[in-house]
N, C-alpha and C. Protein backbone atom coordinates (compact mmCIF):
# COMPACT_ATOMS: atom_id res chain seq x y z
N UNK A 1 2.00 29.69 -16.30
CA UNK A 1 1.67 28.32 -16.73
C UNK A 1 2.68 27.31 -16.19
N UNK A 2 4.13 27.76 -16.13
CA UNK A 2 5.13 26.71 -15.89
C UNK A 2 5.24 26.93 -13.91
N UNK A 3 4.91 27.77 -13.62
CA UNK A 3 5.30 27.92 -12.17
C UNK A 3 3.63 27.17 -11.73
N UNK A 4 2.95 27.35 -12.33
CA UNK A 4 1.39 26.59 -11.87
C UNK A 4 1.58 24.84 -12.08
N UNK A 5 2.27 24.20 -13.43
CA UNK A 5 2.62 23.50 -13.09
C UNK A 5 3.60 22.52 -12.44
N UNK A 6 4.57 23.33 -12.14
CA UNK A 6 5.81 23.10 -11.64
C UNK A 6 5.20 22.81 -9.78
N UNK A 7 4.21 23.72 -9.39
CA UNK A 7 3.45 23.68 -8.22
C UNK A 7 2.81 22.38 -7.85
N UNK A 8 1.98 22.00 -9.35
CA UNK A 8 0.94 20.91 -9.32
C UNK A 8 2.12 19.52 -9.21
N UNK A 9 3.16 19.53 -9.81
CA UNK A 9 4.06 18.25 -9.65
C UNK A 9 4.44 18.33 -8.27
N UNK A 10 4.83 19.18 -7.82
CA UNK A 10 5.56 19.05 -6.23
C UNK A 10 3.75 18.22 -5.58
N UNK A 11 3.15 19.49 -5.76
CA UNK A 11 1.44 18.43 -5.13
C UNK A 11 1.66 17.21 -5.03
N UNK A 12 2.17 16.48 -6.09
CA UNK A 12 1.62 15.28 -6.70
C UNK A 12 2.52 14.71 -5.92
N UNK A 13 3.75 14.50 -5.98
CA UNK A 13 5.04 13.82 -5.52
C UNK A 13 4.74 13.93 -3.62
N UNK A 14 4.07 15.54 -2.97
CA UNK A 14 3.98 15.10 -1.55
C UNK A 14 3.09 14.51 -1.84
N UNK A 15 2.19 14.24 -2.31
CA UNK A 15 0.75 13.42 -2.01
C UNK A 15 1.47 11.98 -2.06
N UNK A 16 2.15 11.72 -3.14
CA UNK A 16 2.76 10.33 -2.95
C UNK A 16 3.62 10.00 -1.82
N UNK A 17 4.18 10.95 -1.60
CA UNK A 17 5.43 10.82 -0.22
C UNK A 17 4.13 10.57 0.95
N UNK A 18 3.24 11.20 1.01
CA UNK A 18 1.92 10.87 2.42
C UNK A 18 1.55 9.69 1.95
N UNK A 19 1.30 9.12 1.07
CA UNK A 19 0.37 8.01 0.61
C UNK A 19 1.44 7.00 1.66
N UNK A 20 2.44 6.55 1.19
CA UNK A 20 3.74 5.77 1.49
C UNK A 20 3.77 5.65 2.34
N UNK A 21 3.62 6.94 3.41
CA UNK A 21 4.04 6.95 4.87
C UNK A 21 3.16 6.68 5.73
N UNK A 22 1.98 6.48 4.64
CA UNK A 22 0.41 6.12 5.87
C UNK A 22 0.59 4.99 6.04
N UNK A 23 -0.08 4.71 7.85
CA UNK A 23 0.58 2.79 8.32
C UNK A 23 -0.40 2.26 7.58
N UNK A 24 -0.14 0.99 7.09
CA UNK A 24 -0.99 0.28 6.50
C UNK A 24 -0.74 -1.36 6.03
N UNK A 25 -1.37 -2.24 5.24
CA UNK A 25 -1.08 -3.26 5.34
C UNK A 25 0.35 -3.69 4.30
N UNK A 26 0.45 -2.63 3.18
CA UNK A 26 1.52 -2.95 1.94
C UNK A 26 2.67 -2.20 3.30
N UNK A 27 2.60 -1.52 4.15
CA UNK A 27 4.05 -0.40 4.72
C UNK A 27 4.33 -1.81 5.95
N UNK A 28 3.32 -2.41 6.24
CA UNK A 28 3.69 -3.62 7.32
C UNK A 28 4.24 -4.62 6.48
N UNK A 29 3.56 -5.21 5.32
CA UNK A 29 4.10 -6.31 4.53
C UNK A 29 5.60 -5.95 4.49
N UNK A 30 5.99 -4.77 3.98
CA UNK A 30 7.30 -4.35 3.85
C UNK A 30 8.18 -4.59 4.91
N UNK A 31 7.84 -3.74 6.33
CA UNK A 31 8.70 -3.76 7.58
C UNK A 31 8.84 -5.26 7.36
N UNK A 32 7.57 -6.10 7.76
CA UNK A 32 7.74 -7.46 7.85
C UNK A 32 9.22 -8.19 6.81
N UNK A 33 9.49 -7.86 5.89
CA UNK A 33 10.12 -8.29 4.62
C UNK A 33 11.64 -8.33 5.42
N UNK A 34 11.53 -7.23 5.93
CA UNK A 34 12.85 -6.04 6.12
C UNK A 34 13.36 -6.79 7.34
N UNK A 35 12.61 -7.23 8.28
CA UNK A 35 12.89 -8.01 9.53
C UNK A 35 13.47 -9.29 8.76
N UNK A 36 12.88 -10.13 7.99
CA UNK A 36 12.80 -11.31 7.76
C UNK A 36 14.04 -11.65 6.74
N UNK A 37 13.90 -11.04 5.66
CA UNK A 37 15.06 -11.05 4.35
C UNK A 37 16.28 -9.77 4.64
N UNK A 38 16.18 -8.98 5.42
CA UNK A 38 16.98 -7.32 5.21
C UNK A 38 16.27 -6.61 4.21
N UNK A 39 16.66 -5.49 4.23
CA UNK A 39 16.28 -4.19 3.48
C UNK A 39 16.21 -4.71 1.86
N UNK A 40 17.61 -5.23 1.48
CA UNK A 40 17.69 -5.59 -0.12
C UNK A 40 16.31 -6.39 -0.55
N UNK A 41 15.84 -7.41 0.46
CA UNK A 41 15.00 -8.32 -0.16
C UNK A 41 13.78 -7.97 0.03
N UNK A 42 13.31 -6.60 0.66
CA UNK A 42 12.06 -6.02 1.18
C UNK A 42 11.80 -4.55 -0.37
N UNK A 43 13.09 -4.42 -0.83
CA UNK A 43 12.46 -3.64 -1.97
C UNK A 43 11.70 -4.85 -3.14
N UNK A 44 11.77 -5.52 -3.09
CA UNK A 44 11.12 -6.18 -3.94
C UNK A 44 9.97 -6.58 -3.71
N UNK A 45 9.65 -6.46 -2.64
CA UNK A 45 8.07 -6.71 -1.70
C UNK A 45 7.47 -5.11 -2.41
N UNK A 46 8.50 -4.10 -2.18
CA UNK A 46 7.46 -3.21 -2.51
C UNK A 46 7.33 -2.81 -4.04
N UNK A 47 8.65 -3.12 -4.50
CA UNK A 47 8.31 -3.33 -5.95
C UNK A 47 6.92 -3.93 -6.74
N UNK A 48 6.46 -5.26 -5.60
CA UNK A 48 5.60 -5.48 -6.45
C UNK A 48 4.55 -4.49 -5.97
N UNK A 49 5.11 -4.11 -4.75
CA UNK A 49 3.15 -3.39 -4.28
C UNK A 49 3.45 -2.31 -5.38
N UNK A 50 4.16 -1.15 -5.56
CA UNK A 50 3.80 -0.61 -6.57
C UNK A 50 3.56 -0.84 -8.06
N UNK A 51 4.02 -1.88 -8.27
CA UNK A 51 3.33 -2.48 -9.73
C UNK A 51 1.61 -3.26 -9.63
N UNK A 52 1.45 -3.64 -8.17
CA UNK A 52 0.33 -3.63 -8.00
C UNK A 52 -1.28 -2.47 -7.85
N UNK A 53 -0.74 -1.60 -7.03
CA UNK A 53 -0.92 -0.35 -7.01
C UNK A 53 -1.55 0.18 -8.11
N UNK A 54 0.23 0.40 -9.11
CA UNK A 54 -0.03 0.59 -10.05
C UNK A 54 -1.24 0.27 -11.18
N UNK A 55 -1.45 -1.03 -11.62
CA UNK A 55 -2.27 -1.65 -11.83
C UNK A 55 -3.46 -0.94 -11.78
N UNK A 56 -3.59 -0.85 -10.45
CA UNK A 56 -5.47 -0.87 -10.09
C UNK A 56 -5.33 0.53 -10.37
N UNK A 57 -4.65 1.68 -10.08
CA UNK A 57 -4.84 2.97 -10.15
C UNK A 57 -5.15 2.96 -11.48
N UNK A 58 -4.06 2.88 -12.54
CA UNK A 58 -5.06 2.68 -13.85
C UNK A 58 -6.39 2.47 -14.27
N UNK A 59 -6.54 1.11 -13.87
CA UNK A 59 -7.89 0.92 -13.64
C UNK A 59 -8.69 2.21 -13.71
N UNK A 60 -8.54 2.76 -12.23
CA UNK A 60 -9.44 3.44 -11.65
C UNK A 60 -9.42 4.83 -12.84
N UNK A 61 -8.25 5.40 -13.25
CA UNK A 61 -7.68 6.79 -13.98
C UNK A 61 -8.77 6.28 -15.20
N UNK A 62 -8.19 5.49 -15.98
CA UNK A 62 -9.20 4.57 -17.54
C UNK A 62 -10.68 4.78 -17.49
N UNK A 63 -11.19 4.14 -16.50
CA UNK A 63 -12.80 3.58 -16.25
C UNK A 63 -13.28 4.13 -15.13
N UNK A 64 -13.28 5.37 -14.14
CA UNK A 64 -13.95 5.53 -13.35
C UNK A 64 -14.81 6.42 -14.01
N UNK A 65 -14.58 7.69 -14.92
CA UNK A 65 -15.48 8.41 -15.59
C UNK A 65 -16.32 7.41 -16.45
N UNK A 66 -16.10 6.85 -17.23
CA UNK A 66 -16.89 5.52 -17.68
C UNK A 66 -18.26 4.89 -17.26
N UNK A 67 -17.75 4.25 -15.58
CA UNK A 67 -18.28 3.36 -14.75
C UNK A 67 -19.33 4.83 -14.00
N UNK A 68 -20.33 4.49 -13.68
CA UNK A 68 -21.45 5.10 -12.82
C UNK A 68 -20.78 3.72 -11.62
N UNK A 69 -19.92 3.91 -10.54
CA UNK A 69 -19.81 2.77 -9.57
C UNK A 69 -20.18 3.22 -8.06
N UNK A 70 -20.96 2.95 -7.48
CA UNK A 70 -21.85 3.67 -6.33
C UNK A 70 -20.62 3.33 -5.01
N UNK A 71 -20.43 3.94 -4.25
CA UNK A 71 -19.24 4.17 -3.20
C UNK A 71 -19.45 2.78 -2.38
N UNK A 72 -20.91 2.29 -2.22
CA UNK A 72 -21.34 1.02 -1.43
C UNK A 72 -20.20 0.32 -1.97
N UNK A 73 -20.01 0.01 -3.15
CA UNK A 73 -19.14 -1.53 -3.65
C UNK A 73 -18.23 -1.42 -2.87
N UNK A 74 -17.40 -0.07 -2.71
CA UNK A 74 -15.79 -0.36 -2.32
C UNK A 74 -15.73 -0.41 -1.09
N UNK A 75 -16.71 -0.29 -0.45
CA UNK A 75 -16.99 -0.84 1.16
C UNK A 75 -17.78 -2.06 1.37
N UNK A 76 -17.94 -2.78 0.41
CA UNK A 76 -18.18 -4.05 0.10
C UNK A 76 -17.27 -5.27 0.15
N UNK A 77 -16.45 -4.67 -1.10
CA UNK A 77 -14.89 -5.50 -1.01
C UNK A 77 -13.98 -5.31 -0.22
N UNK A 78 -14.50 -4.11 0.52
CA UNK A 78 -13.44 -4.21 1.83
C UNK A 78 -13.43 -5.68 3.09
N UNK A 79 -14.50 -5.86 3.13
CA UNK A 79 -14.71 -7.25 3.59
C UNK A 79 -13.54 -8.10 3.25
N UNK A 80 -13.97 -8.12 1.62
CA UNK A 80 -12.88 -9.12 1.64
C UNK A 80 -11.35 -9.19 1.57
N UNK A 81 -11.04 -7.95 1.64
CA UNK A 81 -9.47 -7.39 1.91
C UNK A 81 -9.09 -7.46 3.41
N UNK A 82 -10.28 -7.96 4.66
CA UNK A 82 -10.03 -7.74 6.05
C UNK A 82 -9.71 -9.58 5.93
N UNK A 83 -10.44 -10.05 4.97
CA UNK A 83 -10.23 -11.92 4.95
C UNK A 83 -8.94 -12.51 4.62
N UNK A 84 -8.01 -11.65 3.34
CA UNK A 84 -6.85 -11.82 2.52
C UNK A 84 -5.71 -11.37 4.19
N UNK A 85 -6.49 -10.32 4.68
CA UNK A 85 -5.13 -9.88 5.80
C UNK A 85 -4.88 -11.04 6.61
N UNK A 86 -6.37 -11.17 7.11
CA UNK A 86 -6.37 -12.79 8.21
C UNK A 86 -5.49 -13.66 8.04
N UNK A 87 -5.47 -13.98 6.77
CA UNK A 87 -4.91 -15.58 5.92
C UNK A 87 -3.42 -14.85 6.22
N UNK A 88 -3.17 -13.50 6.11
CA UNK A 88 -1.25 -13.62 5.74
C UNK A 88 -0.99 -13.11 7.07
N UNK A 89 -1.48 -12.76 8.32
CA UNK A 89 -1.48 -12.63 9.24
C UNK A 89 -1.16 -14.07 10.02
N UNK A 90 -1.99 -14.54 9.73
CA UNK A 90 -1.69 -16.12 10.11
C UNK A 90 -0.49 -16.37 9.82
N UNK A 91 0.19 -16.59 8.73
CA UNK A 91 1.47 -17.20 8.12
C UNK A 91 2.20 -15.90 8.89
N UNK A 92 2.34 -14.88 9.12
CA UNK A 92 3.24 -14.53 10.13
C UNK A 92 3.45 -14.65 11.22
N UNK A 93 2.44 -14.70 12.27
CA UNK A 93 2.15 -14.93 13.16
C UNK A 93 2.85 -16.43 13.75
N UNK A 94 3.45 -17.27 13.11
CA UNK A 94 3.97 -18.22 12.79
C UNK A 94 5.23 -17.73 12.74
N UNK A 95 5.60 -17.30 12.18
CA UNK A 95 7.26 -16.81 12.35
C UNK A 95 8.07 -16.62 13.55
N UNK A 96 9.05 -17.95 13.64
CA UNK A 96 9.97 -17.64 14.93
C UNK A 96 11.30 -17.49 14.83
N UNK A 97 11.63 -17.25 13.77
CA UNK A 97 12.92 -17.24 13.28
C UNK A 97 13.61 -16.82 12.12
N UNK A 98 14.74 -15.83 11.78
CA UNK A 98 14.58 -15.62 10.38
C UNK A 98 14.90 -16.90 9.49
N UNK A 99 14.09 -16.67 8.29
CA UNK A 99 13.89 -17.55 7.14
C UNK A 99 14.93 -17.68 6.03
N UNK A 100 15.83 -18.79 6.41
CA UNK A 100 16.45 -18.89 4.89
C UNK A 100 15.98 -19.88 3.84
N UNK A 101 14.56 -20.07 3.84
CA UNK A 101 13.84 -20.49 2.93
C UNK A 101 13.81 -18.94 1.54
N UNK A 102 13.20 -20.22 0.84
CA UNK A 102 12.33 -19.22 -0.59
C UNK A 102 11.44 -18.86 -0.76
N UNK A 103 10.50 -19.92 0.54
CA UNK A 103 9.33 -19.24 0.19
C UNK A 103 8.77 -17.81 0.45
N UNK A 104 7.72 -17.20 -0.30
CA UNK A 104 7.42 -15.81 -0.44
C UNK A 104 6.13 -15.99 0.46
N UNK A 105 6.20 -14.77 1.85
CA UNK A 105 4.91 -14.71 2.22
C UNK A 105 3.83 -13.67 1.85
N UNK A 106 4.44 -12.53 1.24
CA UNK A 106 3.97 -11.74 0.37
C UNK A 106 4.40 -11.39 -0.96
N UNK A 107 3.93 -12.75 -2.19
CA UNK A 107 3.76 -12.77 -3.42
C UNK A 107 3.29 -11.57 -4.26
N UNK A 108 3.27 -11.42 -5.17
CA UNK A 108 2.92 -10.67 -6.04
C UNK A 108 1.29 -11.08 -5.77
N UNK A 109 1.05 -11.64 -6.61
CA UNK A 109 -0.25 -12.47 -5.93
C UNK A 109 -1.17 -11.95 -5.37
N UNK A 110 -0.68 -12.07 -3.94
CA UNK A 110 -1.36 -11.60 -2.58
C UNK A 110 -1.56 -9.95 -2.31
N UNK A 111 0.07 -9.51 -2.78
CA UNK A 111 -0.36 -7.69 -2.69
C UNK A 111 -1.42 -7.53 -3.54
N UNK A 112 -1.48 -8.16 -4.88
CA UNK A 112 -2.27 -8.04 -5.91
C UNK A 112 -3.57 -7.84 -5.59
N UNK A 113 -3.98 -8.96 -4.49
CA UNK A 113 -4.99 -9.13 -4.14
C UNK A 113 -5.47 -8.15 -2.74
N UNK A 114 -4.51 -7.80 -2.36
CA UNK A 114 -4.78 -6.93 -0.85
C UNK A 114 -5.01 -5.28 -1.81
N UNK A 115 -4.90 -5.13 -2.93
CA UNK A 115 -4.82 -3.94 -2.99
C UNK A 115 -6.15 -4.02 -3.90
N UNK A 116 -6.48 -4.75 -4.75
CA UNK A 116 -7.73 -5.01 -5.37
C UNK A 116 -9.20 -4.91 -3.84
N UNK A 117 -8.75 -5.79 -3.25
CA UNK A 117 -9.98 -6.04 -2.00
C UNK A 117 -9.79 -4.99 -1.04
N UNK A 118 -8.99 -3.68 -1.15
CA UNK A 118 -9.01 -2.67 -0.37
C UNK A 118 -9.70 -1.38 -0.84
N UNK A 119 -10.69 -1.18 -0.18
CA UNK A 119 -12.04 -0.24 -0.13
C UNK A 119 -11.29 1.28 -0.11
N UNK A 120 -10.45 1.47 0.85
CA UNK A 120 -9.97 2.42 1.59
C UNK A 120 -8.85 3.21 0.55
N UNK A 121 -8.56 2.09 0.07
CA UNK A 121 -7.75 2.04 -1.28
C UNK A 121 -8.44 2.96 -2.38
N UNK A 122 -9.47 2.39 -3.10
CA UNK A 122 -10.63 3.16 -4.17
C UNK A 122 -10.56 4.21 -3.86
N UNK A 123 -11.39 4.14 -2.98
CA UNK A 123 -11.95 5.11 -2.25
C UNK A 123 -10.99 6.71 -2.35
N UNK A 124 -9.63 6.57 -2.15
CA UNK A 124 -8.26 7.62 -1.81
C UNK A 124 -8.74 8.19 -2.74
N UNK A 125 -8.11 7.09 -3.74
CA UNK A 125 -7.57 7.45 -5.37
C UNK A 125 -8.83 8.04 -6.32
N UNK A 126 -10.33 7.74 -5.87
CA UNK A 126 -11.14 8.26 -6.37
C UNK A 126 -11.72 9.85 -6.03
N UNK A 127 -11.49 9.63 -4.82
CA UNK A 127 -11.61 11.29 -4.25
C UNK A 127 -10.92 12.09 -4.20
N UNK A 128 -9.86 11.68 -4.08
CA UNK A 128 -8.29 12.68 -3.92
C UNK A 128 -7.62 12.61 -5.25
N UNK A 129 -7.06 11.54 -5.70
CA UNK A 129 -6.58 11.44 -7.24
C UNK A 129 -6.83 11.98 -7.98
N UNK A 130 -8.43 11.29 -8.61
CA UNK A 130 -8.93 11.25 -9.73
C UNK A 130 -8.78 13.16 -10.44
N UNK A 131 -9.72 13.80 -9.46
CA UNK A 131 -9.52 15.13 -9.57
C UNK A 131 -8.39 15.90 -9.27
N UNK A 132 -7.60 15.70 -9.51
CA UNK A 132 -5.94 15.85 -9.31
C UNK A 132 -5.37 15.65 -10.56
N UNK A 133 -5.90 13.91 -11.12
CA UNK A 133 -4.87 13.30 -12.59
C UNK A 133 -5.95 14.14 -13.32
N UNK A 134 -7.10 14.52 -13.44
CA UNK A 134 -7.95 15.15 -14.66
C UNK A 134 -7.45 16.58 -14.42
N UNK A 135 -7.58 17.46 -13.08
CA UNK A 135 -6.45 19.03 -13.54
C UNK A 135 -5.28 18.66 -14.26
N UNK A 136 -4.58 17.83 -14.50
CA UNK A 136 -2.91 17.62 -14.87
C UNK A 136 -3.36 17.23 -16.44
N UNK A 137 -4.71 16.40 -16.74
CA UNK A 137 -4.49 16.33 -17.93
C UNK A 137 -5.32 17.25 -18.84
N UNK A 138 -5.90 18.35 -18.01
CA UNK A 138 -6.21 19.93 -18.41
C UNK A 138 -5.41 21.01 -19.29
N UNK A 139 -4.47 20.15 -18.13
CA UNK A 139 -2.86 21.21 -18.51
C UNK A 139 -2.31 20.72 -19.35
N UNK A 140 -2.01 19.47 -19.51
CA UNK A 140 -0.70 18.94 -20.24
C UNK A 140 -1.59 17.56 -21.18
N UNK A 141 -1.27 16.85 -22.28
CA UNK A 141 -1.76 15.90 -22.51
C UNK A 141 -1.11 14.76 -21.96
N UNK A 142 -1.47 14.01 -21.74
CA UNK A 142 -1.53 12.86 -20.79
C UNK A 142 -1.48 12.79 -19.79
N UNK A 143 -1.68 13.81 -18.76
CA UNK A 143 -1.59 14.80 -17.66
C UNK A 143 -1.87 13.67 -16.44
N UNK A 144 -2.84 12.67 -16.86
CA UNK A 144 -3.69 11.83 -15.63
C UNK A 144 -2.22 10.82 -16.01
N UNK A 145 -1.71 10.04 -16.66
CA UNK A 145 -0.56 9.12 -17.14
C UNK A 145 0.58 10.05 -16.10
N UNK A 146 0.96 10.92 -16.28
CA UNK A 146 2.06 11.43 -15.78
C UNK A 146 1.58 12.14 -13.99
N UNK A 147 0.43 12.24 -13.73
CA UNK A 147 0.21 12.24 -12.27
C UNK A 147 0.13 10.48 -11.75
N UNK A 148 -0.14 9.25 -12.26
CA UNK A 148 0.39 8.58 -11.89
C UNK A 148 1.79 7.91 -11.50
N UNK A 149 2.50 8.32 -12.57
CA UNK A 149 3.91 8.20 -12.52
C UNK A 149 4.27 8.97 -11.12
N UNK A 150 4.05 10.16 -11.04
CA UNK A 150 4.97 11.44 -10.39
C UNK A 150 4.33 10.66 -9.08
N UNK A 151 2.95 10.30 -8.78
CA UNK A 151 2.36 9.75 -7.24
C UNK A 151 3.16 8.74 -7.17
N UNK A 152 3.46 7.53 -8.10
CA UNK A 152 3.53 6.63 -7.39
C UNK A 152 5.58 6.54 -7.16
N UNK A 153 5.91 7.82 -7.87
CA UNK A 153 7.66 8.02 -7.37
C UNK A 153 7.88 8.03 -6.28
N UNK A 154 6.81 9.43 -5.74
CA UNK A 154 6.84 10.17 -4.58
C UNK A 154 6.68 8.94 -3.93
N UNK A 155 5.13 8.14 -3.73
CA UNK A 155 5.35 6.86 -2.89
C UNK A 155 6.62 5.86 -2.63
N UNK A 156 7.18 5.48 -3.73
CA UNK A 156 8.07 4.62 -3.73
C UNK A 156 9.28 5.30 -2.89
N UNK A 157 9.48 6.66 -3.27
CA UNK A 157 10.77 6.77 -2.70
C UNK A 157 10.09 7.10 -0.74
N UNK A 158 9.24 7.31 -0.21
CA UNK A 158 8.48 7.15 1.02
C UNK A 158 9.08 6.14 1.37
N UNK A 159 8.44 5.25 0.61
CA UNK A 159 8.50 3.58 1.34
C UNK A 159 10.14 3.10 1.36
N UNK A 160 10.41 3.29 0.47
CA UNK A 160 12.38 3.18 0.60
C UNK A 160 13.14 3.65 1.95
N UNK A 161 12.96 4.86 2.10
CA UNK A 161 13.46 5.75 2.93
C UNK A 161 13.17 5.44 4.37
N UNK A 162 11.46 5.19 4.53
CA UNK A 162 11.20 4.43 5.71
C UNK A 162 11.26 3.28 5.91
N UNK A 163 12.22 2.39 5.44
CA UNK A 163 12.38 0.90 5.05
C UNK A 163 13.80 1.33 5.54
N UNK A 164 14.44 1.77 4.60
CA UNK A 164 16.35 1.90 4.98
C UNK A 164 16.27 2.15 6.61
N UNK A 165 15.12 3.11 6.96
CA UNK A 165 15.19 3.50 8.50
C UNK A 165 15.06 2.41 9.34
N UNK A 166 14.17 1.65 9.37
CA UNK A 166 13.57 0.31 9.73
C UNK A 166 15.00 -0.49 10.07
N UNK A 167 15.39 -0.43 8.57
CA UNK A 167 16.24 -1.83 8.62
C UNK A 167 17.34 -1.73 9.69
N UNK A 168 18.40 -0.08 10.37
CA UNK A 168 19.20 0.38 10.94
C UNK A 168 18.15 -0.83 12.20
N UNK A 169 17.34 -0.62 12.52
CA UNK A 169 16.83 -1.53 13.99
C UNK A 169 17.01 -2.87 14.08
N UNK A 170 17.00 -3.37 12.46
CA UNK A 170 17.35 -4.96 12.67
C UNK A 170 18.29 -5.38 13.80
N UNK A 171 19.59 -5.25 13.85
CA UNK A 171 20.15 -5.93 14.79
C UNK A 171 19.61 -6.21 15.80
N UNK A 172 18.95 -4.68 16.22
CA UNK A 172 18.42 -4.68 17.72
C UNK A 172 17.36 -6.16 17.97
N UNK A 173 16.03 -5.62 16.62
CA UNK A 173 14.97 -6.80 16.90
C UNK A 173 15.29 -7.98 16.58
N UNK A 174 16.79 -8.43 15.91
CA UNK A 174 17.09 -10.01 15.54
C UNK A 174 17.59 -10.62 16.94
N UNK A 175 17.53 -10.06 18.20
CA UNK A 175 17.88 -10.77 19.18
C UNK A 175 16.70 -11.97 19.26
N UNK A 176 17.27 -13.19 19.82
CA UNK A 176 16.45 -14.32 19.53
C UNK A 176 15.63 -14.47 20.10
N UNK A 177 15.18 -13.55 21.67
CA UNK A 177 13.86 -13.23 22.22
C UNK A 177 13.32 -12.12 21.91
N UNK A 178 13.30 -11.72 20.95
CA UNK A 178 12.79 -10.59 19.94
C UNK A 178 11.87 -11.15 18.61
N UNK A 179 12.63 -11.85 18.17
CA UNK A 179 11.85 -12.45 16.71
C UNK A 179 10.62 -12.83 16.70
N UNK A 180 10.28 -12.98 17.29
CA UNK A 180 8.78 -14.41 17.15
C UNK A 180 7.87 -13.16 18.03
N UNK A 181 8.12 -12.29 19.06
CA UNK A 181 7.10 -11.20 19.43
C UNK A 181 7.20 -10.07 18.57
N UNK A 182 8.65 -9.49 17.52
CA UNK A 182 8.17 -8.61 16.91
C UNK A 182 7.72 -9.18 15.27
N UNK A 183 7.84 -10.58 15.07
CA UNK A 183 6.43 -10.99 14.44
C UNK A 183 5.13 -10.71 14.65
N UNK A 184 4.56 -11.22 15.76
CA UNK A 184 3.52 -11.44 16.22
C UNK A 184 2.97 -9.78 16.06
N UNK A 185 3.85 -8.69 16.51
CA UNK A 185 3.36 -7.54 16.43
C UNK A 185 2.65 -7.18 15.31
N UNK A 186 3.58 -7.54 14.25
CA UNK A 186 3.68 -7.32 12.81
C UNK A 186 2.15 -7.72 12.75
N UNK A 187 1.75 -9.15 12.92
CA UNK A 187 0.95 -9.97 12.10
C UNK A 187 -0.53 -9.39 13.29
N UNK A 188 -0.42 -8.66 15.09
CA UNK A 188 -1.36 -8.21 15.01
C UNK A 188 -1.60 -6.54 14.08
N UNK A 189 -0.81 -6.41 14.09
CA UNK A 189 -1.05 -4.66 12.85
C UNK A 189 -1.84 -5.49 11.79
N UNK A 190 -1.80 -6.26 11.08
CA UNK A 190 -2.12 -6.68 9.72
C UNK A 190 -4.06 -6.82 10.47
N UNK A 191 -4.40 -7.47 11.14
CA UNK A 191 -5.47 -8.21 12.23
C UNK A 191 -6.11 -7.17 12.27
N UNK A 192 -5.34 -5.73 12.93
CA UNK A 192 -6.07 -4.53 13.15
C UNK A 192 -6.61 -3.88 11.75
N UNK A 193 -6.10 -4.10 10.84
CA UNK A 193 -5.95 -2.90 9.58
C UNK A 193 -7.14 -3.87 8.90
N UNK A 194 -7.04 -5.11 9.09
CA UNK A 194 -8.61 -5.61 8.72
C UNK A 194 -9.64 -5.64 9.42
N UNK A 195 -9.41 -5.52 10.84
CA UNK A 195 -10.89 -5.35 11.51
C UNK A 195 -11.58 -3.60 11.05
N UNK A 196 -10.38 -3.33 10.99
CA UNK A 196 -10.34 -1.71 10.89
C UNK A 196 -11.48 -0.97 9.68
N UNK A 197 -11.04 -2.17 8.86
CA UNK A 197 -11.65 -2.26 7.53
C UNK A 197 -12.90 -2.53 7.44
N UNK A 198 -13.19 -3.77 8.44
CA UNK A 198 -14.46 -4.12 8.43
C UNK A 198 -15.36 -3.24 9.30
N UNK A 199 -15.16 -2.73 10.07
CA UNK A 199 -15.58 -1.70 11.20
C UNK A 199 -15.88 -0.17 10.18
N UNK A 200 -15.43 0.27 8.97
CA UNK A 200 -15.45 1.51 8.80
C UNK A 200 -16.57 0.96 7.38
N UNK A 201 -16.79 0.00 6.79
CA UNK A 201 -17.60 -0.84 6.28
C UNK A 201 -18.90 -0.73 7.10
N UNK A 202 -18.96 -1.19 8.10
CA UNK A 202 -20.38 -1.12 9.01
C UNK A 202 -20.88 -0.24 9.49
N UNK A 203 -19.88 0.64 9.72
CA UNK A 203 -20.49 2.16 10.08
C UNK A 203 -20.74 2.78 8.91
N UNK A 204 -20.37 2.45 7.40
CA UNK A 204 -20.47 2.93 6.44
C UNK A 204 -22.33 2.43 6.06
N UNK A 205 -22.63 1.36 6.25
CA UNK A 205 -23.69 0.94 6.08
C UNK A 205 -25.09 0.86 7.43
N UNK A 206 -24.55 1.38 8.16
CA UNK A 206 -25.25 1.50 9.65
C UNK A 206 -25.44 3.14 9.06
């Protein structure tokens, strides 16, 4: 019983360590952070993505047995998670210099909203998760509560680790004919990960 679940937590924690490390628009928001503020001011970018994250996974753990929700929707709202990238793609894409402003280009807000309008997103956590947090709460009571926790550690400490790595390159990319193209890079990754979106949407419905 204890070596079966002692097995199922390691599961849980790599699944979070893969989640983290997949490229995507919250692992670019981050790099982006990390270029712009340093490492210190880019954990808080991901702070919120995992309290955002967080959030919706609930959601999904609470009300997906509940909800009869047909797979069409979440390739629906993917649409509009390829529209939210556009808009913050733009505001980077714009970046020629580091910022000693305040302003935030990825708010709480906005992850909030990139992770709500991401299809690809549902979609994980409903196929891969869901039946994952319901074995755990087979075993243990609150089993689905504590496979969220243990996923979204494993994630967090992912995204840390490949962030601290990142940041060792700053010097290199803060040269002043560096900044404004490894923006632009940044902000086309964000461009791709929404066409990307919209493209796996149409073949979803084609």
């Amino acid at each position: 019983m204890y070596e079966t679940l002692l097995l199922k937590i390691l599961e849980i924690l790599t699944l979070g360590i893969i989640g983290g490390a997949v490229p995507g628009p919250i692992l670019t928001a981050i790099f982006t952070e990390v270029l712009n503020k340093g490492f210190r001011r880019s954990l808080i970018v991901a702070l919120k993505a995992l309290i955002a994250e967080s959030l919706v996974a609930v959601l999904v753990l609470m009300f997906f047995f509940a909800w009869d929700i047909p797979t069409d929707y979440f390739y629906i709202i993917s649409f509009g998670g390829a529209i939210v990238l556009f808009w913050i793609a733009k505001q980077v894409w714009g970046i020629e210099k580091i910022s000693s402003e305040k302003k935030e280009i990825f708010s709480f807000s906005k992850l909030l909203l990139l992770t709500v309008l991401n299809g690809a997103f549902w979609i994980f956590w409903i196929t891969i998760c869901v039946p994952r947090a319901f074995e755990l709460k087979q075993m243990i009571s609150f089993g689905h509560m504590l496979f969220l926790i243990l996923f979204e550690i494993g994630w967090l400490m992912s995204v840390v680790i490949l962030s601290y790595i990142f940041s060792k390159f700053r010097p290199l990319l803060l040269k002043q004919k560096l900044v404004g193209t490894v923006f632009k890079i940044f902000a086309l990754l964000l461009i791709f990960f929404g066409l990307k979106s919209i493209w796996s949407s149409i073949i979803y419905f084609i």
